[in-house]
Protein backbone atom coordinates (compact mmCIF):
# COMPACT_ATOMS: atom_id res chain seq x y z
CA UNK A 1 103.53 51.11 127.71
CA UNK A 2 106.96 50.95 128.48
CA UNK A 3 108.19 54.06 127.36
CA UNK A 4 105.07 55.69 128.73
CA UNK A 5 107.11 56.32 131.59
CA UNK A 6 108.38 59.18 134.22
CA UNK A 7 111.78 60.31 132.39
CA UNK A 8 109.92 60.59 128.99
CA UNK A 9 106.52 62.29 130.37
CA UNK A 10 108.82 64.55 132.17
CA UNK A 11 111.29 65.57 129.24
CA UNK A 12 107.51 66.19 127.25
CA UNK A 13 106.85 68.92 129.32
CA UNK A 14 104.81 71.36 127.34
CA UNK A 15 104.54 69.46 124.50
CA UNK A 16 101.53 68.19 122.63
CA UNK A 17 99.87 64.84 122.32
CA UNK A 18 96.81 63.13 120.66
CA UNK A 19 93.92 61.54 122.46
CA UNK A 20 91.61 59.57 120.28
CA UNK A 21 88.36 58.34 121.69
CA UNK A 22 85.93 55.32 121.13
CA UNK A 23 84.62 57.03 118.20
CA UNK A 24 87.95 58.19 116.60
CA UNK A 25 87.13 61.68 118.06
CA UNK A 26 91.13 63.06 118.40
CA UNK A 27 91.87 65.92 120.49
CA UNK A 28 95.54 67.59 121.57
CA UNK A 29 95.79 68.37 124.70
CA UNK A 30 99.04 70.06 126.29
CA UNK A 31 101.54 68.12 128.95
CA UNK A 32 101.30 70.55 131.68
CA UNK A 33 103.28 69.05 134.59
CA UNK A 34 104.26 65.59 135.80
CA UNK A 35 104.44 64.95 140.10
CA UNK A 36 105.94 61.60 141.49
CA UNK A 37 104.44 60.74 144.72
CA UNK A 38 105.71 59.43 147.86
CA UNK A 39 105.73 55.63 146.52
CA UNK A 40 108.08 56.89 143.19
CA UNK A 41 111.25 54.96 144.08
CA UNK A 42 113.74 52.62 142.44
CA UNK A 43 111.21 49.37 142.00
CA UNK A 44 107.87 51.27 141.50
CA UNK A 45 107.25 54.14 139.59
CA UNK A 46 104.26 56.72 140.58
CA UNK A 47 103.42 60.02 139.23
CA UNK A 48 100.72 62.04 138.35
CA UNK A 49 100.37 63.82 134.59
CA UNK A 50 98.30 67.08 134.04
CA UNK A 51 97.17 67.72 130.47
CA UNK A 52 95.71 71.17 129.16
CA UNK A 53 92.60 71.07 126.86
CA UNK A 54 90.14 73.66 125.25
CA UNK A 55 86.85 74.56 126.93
CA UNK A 56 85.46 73.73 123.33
CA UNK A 57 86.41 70.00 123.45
CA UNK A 58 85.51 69.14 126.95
CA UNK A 59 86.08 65.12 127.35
CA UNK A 60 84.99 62.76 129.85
CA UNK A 61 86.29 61.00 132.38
CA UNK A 62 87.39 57.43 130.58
CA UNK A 63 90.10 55.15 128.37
CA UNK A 64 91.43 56.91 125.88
CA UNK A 65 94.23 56.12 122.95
CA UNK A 66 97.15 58.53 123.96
CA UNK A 67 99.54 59.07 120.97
CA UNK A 68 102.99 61.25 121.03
CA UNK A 69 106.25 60.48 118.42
CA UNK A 70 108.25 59.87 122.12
CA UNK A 71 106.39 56.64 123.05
CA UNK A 72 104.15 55.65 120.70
CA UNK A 73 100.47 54.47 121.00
CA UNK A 74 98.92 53.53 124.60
CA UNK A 75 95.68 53.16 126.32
CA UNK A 76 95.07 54.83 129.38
CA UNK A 77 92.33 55.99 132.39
CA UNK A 78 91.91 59.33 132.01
CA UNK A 79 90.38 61.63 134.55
CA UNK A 80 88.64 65.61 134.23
CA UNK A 81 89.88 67.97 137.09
CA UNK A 82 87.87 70.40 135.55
CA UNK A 83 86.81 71.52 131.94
CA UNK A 84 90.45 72.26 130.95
CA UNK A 85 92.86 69.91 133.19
CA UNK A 86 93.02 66.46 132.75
CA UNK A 87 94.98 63.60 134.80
CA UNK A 88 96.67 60.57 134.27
CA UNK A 89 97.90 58.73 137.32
CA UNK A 90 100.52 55.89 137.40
CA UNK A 91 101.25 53.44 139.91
CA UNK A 92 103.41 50.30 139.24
CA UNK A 93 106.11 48.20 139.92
CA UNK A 94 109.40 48.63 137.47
CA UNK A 95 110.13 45.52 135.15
CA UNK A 96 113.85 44.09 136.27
């Protein structure tokens, strides 16, 4: 998970990646915008993600397999903000 990080999420802007569920259901959904909050700082990185689906492939709130070329294969908490914007939220301390 260790390129699943701020400076590549944010250079992905736009871009398309691959969720694949617990069934091997995959889906592409859009990188839409990426938000530090007030606790992003040099020893902890925190930031929101927003990701763009179609109203056809609605998915639930839950752990999905995230894939993109830029950092590989990771499993992450997703959440619905609505039927076509997803989030991914990140809150943890930097590795030294």
């Amino acid at each position: 998970m260790e390129k699943f990080n701020y400076q590549t999420l944010k250079s992905m802007q736009g871009e398309k990646l691959t969720l694949k569920n617990s069934d091997d259901t995959q889906v592409e959904l859009t990188v839409d915008e990426i938000s530090t909050t007030q606790a992003h700082d040099d020893k902890r990185e925190a930031f929101s993600v927003l990701l763009s689906g179609d109203k056809e492939t609605p998915l639930a709130q839950g752990t999905y397999q995230i894939n993109h070329q830029s950092f590989g294969e990771v499993s992450l908490f997703m959440s619905p903000n609505s039927e076509t914007e997803y989030e991914i939220i990140i809150n943890r301390e930097l590795q030294e």
